[in-house]
C-alpha atoms as a PDB file:
ATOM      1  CA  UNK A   1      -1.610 -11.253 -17.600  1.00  0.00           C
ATOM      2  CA  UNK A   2       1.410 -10.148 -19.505  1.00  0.00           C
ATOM      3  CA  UNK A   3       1.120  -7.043 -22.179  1.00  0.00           C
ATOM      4  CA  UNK A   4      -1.061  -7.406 -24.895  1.00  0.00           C
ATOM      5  CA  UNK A   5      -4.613  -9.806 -24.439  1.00  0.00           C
ATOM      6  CA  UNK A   6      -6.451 -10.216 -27.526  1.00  0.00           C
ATOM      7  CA  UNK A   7     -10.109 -10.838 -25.870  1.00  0.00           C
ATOM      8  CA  UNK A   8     -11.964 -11.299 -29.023  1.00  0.00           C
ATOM      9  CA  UNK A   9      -9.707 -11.898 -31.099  1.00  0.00           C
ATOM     10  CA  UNK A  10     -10.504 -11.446 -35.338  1.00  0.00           C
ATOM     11  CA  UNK A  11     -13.404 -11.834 -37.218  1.00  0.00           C
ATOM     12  CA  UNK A  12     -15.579 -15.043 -36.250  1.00  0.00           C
ATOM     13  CA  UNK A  13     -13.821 -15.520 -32.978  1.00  0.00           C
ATOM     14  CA  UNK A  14     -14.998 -17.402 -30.318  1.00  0.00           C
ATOM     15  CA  UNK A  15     -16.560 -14.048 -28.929  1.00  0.00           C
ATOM     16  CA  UNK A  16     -19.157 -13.896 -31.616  1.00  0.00           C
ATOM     17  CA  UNK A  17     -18.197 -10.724 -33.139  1.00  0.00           C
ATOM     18  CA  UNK A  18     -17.524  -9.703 -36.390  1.00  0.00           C
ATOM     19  CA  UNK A  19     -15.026  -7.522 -37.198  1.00  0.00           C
ATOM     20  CA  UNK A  20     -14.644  -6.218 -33.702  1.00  0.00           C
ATOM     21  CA  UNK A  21     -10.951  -6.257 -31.709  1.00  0.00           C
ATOM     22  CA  UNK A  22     -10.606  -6.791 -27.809  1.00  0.00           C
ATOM     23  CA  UNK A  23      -7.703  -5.955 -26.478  1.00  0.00           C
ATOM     24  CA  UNK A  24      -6.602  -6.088 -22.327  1.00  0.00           C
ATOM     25  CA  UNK A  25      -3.705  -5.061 -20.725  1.00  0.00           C
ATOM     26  CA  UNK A  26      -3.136  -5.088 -16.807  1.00  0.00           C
ATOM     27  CA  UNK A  27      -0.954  -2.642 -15.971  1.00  0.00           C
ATOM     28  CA  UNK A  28      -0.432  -3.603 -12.554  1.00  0.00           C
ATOM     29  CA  UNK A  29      -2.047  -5.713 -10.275  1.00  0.00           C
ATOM     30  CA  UNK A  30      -5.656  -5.284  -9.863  1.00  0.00           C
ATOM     31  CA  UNK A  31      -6.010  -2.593 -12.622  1.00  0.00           C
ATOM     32  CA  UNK A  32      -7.244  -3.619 -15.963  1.00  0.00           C
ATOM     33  CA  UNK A  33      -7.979  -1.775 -19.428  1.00  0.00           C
ATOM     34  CA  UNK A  34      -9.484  -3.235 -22.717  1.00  0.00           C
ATOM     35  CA  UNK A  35      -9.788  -1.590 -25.930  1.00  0.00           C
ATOM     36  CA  UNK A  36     -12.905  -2.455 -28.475  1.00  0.00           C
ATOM     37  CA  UNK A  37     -11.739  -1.344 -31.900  1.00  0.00           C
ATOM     38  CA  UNK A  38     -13.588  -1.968 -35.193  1.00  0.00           C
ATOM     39  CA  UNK A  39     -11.643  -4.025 -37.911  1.00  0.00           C
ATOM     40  CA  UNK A  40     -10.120  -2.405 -40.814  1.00  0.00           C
ATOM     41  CA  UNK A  41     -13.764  -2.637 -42.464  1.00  0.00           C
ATOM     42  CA  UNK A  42     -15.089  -1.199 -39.574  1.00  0.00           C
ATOM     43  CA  UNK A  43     -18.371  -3.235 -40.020  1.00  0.00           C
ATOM     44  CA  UNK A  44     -19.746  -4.746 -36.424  1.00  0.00           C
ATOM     45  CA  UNK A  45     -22.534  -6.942 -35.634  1.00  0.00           C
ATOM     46  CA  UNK A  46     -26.104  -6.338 -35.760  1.00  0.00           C
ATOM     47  CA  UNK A  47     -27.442  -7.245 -32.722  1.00  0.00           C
ATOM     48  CA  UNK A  48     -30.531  -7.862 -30.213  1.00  0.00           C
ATOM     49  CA  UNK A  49     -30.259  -4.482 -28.957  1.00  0.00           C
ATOM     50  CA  UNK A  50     -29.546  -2.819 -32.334  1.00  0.00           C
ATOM     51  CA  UNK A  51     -26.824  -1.588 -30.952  1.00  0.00           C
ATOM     52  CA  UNK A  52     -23.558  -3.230 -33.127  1.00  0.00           C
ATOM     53  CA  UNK A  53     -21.735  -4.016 -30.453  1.00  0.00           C
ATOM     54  CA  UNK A  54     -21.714  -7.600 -30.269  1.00  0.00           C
ATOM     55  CA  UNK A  55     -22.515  -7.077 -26.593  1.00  0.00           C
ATOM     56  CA  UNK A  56     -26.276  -7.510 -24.433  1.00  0.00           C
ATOM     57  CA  UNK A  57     -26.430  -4.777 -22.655  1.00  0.00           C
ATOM     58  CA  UNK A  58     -28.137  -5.229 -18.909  1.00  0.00           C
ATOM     59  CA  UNK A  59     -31.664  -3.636 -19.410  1.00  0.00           C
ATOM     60  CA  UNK A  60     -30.644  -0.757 -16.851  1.00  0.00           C
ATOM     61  CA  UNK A  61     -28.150  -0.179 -19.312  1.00  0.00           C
ATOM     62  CA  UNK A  62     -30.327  -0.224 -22.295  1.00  0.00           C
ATOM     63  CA  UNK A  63     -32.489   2.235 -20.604  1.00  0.00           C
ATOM     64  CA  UNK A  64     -30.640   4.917 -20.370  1.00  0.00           C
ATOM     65  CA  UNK A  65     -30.216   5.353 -24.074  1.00  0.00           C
ATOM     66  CA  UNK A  66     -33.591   4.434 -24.839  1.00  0.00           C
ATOM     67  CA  UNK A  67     -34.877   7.073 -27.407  1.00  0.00           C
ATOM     68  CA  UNK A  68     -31.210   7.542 -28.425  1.00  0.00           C
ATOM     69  CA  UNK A  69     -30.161   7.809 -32.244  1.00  0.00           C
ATOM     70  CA  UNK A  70     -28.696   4.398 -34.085  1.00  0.00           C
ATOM     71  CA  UNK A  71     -25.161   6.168 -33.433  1.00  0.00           C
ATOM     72  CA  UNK A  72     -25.312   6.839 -29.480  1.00  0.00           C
ATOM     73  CA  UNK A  73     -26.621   3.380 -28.881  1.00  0.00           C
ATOM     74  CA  UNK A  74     -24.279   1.976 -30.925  1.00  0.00           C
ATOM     75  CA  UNK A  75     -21.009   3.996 -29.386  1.00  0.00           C
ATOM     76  CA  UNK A  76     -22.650   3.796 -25.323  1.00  0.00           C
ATOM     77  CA  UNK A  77     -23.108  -0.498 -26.206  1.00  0.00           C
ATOM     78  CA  UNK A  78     -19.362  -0.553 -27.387  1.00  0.00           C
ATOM     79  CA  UNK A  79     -18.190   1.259 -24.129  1.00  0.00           C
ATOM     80  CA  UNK A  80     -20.117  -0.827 -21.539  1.00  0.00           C
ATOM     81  CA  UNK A  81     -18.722  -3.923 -23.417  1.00  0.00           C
ATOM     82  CA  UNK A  82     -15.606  -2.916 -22.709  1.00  0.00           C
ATOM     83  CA  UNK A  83     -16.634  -2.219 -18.909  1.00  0.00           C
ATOM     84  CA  UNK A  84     -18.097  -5.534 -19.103  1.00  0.00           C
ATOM     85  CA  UNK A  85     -14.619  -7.370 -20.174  1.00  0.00           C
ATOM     86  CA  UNK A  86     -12.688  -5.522 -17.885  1.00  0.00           C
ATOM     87  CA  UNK A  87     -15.303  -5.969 -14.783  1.00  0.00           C
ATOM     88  CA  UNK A  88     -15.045  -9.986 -16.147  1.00  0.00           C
ATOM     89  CA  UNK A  89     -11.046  -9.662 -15.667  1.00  0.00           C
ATOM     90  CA  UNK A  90     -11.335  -8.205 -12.164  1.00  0.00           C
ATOM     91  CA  UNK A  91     -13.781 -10.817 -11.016  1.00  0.00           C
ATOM     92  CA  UNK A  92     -16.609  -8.334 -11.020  1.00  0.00           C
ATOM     93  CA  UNK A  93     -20.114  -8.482 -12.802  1.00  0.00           C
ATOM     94  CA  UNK A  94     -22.088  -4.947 -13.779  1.00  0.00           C
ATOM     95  CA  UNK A  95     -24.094  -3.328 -14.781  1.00  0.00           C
ATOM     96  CA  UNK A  96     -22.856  -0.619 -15.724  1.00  0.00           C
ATOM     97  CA  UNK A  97     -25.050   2.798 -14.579  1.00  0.00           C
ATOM     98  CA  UNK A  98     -24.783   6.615 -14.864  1.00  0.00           C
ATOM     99  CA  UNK A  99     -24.596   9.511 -12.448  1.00  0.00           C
ATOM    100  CA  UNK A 100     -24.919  12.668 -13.951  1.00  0.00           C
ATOM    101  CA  UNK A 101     -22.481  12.143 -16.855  1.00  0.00           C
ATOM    102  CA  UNK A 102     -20.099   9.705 -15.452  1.00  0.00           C
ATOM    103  CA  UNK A 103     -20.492   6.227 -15.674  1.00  0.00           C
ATOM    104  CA  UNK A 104     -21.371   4.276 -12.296  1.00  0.00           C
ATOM    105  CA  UNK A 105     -19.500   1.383 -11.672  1.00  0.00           C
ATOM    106  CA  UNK A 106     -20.341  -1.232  -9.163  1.00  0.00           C
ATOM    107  CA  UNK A 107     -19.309  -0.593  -5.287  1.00  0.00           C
ATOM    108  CA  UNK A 108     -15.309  -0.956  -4.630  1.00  0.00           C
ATOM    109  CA  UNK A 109     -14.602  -0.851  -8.429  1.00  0.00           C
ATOM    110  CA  UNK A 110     -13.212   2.934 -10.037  1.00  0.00           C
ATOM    111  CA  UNK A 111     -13.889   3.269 -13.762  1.00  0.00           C
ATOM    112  CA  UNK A 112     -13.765   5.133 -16.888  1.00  0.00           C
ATOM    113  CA  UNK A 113     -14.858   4.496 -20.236  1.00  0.00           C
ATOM    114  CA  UNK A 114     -14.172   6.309 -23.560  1.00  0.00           C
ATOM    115  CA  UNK A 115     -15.360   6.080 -27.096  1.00  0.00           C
ATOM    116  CA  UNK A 116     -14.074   7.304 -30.778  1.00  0.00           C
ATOM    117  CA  UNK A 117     -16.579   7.614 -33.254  1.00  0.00           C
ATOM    118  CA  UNK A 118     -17.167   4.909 -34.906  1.00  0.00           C
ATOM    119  CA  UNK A 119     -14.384   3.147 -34.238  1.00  0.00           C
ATOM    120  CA  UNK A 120     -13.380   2.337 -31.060  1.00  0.00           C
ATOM    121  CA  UNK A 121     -14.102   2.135 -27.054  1.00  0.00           C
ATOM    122  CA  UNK A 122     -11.884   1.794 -23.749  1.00  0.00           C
ATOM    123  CA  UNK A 123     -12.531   0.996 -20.100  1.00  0.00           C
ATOM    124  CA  UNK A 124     -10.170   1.357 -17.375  1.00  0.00           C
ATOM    125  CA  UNK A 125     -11.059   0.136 -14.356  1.00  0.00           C
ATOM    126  CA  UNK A 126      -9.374  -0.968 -10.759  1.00  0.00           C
ATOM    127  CA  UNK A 127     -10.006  -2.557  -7.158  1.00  0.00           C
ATOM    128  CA  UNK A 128      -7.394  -1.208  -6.072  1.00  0.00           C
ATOM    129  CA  UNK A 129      -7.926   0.729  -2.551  1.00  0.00           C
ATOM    130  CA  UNK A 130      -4.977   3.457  -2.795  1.00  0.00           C
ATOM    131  CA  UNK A 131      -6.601   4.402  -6.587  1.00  0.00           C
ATOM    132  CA  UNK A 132      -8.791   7.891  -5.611  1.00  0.00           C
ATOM    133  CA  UNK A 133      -9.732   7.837  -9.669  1.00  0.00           C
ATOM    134  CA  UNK A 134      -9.094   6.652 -12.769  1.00  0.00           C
ATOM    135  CA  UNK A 135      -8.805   7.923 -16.106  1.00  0.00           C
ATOM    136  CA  UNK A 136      -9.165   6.713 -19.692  1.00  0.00           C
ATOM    137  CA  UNK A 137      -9.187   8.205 -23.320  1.00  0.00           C
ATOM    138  CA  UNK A 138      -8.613   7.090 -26.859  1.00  0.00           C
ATOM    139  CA  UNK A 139      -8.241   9.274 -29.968  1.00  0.00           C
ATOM    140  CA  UNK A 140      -7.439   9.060 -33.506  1.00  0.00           C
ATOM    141  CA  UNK A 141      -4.150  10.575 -34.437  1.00  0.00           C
ATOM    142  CA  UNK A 142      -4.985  13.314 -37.653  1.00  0.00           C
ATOM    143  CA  UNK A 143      -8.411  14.431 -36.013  1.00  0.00           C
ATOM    144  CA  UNK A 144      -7.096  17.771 -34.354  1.00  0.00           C
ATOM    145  CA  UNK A 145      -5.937  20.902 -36.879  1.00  0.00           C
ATOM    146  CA  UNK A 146      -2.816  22.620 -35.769  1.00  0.00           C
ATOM    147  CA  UNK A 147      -4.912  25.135 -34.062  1.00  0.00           C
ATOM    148  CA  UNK A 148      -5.862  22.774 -31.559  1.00  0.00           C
ATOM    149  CA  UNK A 149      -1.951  23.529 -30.315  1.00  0.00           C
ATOM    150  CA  UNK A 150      -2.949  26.912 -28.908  1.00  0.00           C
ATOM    151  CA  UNK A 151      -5.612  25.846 -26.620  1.00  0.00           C
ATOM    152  CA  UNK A 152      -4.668  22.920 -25.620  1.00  0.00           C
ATOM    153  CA  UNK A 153      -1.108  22.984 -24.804  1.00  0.00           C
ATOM    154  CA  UNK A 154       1.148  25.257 -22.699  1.00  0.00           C
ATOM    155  CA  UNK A 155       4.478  27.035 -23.878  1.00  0.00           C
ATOM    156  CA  UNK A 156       6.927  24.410 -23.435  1.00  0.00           C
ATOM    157  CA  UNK A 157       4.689  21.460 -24.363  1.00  0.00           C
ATOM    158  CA  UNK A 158       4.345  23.237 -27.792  1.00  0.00           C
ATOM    159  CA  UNK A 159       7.655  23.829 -28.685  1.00  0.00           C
ATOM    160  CA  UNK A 160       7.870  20.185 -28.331  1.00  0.00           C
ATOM    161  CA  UNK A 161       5.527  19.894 -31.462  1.00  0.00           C
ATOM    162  CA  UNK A 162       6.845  19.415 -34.988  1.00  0.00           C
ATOM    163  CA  UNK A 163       5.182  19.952 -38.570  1.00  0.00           C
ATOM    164  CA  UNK A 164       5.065  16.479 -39.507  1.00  0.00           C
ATOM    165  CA  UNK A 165       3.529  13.195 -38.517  1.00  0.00           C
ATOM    166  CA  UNK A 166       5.597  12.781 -35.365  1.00  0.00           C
ATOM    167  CA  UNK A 167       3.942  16.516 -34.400  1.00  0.00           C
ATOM    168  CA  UNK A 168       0.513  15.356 -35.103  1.00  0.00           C
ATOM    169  CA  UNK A 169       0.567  12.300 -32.812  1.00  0.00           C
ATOM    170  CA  UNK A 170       2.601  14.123 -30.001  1.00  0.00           C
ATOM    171  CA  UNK A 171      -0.344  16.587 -29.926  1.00  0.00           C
ATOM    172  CA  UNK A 172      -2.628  13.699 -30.067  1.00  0.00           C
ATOM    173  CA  UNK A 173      -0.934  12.417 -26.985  1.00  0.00           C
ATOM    174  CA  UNK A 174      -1.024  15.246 -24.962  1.00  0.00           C
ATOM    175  CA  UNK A 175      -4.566  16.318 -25.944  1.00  0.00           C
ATOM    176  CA  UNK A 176      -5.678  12.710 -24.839  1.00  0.00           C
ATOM    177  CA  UNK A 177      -3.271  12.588 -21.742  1.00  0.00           C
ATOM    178  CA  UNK A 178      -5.340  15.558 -20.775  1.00  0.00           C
ATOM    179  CA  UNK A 179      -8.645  13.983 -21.353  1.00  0.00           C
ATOM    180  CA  UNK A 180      -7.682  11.279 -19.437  1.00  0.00           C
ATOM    181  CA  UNK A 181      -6.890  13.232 -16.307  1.00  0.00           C
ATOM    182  CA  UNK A 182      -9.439  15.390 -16.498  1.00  0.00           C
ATOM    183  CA  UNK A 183     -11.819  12.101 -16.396  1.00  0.00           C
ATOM    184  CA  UNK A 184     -10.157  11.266 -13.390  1.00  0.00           C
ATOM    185  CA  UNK A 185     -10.008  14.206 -11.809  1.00  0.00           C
ATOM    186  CA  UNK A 186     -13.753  15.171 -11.830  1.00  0.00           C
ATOM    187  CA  UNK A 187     -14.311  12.518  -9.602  1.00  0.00           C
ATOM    188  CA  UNK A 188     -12.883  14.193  -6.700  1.00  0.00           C
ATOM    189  CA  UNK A 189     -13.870  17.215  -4.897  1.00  0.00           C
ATOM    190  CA  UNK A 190     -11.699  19.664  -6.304  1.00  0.00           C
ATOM    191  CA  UNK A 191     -11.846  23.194  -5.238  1.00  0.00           C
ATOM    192  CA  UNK A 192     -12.207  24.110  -9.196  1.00  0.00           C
ATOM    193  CA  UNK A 193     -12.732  22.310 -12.992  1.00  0.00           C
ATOM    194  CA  UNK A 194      -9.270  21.971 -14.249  1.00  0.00           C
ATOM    195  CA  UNK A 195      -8.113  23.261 -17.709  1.00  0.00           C
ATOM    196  CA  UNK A 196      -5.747  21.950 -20.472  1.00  0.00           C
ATOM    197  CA  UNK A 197      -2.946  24.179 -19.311  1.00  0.00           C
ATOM    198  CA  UNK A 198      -3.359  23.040 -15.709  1.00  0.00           C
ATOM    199  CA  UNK A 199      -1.402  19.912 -17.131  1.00  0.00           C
ATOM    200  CA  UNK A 200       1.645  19.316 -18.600  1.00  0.00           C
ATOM    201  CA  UNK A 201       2.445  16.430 -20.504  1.00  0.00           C
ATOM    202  CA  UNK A 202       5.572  15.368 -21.538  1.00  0.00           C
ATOM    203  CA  UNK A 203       6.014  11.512 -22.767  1.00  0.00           C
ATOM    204  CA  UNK A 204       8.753   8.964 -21.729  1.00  0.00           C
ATOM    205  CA  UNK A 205      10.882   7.546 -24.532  1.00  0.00           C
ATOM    206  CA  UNK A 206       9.985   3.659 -25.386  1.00  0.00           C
ATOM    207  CA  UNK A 207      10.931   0.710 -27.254  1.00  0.00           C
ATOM    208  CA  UNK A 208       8.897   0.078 -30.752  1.00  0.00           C
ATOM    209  CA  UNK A 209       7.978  -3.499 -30.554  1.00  0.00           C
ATOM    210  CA  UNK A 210       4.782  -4.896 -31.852  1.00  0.00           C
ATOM    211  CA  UNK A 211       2.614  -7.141 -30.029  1.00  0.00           C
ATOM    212  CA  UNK A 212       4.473 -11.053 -30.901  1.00  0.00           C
ATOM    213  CA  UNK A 213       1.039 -12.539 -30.505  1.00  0.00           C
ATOM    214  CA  UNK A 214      -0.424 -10.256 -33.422  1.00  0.00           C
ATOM    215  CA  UNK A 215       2.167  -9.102 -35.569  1.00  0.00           C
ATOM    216  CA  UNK A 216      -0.297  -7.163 -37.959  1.00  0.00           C
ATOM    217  CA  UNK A 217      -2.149  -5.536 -34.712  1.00  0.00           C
ATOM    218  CA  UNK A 218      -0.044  -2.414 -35.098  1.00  0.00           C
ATOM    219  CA  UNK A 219       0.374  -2.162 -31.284  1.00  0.00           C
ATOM    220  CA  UNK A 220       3.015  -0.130 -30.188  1.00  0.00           C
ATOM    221  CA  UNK A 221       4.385  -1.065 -26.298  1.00  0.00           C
ATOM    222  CA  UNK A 222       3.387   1.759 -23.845  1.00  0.00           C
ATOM    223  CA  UNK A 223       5.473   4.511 -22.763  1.00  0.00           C
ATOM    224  CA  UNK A 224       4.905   6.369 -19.409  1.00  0.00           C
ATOM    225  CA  UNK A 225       3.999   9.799 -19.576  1.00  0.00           C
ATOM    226  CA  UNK A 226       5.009  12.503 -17.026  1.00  0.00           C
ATOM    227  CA  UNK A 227       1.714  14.610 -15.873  1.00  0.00           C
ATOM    228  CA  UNK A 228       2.938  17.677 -13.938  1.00  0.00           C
ATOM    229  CA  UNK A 229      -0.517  19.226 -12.812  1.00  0.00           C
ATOM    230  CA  UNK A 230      -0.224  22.545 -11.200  1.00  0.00           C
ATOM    231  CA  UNK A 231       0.536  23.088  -8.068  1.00  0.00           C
ATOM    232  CA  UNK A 232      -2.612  22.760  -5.408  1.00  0.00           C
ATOM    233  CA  UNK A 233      -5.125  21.356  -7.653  1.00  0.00           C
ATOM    234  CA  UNK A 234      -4.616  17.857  -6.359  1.00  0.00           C
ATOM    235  CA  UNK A 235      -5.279  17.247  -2.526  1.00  0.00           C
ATOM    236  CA  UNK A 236      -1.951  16.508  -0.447  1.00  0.00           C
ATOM    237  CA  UNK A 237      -0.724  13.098  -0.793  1.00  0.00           C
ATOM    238  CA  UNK A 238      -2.494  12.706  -4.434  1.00  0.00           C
ATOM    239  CA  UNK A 239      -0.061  11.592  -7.384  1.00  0.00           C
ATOM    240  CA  UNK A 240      -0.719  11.440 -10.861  1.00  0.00           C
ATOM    241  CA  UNK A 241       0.840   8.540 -12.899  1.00  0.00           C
ATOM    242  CA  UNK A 242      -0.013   7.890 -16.545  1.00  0.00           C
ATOM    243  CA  UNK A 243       0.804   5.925 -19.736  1.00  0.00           C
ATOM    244  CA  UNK A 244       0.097   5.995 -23.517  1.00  0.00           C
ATOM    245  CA  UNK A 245      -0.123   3.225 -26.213  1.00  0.00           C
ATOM    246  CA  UNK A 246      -0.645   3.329 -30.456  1.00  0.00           C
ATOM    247  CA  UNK A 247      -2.949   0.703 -30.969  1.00  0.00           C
ATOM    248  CA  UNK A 248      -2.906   1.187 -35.226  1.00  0.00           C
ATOM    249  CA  UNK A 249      -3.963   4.955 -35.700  1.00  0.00           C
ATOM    250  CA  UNK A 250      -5.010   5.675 -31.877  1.00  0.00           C
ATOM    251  CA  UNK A 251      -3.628   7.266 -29.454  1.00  0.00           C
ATOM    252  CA  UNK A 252      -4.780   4.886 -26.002  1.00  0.00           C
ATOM    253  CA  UNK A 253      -4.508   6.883 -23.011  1.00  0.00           C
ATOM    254  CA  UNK A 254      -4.968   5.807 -19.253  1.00  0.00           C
ATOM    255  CA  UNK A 255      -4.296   7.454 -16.226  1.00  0.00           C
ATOM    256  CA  UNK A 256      -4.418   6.980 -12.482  1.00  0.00           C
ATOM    257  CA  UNK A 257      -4.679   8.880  -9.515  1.00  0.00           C
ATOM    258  CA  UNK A 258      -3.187   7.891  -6.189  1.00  0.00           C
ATOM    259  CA  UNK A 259      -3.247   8.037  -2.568  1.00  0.00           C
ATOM    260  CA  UNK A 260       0.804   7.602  -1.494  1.00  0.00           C
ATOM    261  CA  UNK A 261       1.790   6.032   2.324  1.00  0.00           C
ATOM    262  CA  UNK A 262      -0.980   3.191   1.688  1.00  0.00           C
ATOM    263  CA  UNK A 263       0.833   0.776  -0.675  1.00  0.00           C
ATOM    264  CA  UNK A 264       4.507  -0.312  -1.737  1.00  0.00           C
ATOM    265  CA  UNK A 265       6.453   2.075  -3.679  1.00  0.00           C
ATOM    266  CA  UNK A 266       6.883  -0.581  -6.304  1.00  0.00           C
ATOM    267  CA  UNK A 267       2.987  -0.637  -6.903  1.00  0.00           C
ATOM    268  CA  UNK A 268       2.662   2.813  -7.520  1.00  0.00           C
ATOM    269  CA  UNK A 269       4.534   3.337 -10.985  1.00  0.00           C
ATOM    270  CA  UNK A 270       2.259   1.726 -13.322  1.00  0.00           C
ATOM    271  CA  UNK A 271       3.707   1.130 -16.983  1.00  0.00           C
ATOM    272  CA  UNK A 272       2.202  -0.824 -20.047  1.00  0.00           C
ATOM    273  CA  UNK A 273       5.040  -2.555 -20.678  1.00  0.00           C
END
């Protein structure tokens, strides 16, 4: 597929949108993630469902946020559109269901979806056999207050934090690094909840580039991200790879978990770039 995808492209695309941004990258083979962000206006669609999201959502879908405010259905239609595109990518249909608080993707496919308020939504979703779980999260660099630092990082990931605007968006990072993995990580049987300090996040240095297709998209290429969980939270033979993108003022976060000895060494290091 290349790096960057615009989906839907600008306002009055093909898609039928307004205002709305689809982005897809496929960071390796059979693993796919689209972002749905809101244009600069951040105005959306009205549509059949009242939902904004450009997007019919399956009526199993639209059930379970029947009797939800304006703002849920809005923010759950957005997320299960981007399922929907990234299902469409892999050859899969939905819908898209719950169980307990995690989303339900169709048999053989592992998902995640993630949504900032008002803005924008992610999916990341795979085929992929040697993928236990996957992991997505996007955030808006600014929201957290230096405070944040103390809970959510450990020692050495802090010092790595600066007063400025570099600071803020490392903290960003790591705060939605952690997210991510923590979405991926409840989906195994793990003999306890992880924390933020059970992770360590420190990113990879990358190139700057913006996307040549979109030159006024803002999108940053992706940089790999080292995830050092601690030791024994993971089952044996469980790796953690990871990688971050700026998509414009978010930080876009996805992260997968997988099963080494079942697929080609080369497969296994997934980058965004």
């Amino acid at each position: 597929m290349g790096d960057v995808h615009l989906l839907g492209g600008r306002a009055d695309s093909s898609s039928g949108t307004t205002g709305i941004r689809v982005l897809a990258v496929r960071p390796a083979r059979d693993v796919i993630a689209v972002l749905r962000r809101a244009g600069a206006g951040g105005a959306t669609e009205a549509h059949t469902d009242g939902s904004g999201s450009g997007y019919d959502m399956h009526p199993a879908e639209r059930e379970l946020v029947r009797g939800s405010s304006p703002a849920r259905r809005r923010e759950f239609a957005a997320g299960r559109a981007a399922a929907a595109d990234a299902l469409r990518l892999l050859g899969r249909s939905g819908p898209v269901l719950r169980e307990a608080r995690r989303p339900r993707f169709p048999v053989g496919v592992r998902g995640s979806i993630s949504h900032c308020r008002g803005a924008a939504a992610t999916c990341l979703a795979t085929t992929r056999p040697d993928v236990s779980a996957v992991g997505v999260d996007v955030e808006r660099v600014g929201r957290l207050s230096p405070e944040t630092a103390a809970l959510v990082c450990t020692p050495p990931e802090r010092a790595l934090l600066t007063d400025d605007h570099a600071g803020e968006r490392l903290l960003t990072v790591m705060f939605s690094a952690k997210e991510a993995f923590y979405k991926a990580a409840g989906a195994l049987d793990l003999p306890r909840e992880p924390v933020f300090h059970d992770l360590e996040v420190v990113p990879y240095p990358g190139r700057a580039r913006r996307d040549a297709s979109d030159p006024g998209s803002g999108i940053g290429t992706g940089n790999g991200l080292r995830l050092s969980p601690v030791p024994g939270l993971l089952p044996d033979g469980c790796v953690v790879r990871g990688q971050v993108r700026s998509v414009g003022p978010y930080v876009w976060t996805t992260v997968l978990l997988l099963r080494v000895g079942g697929a080609p060494a080369a497969s296994r290091t997934f980058r965004f770039a």
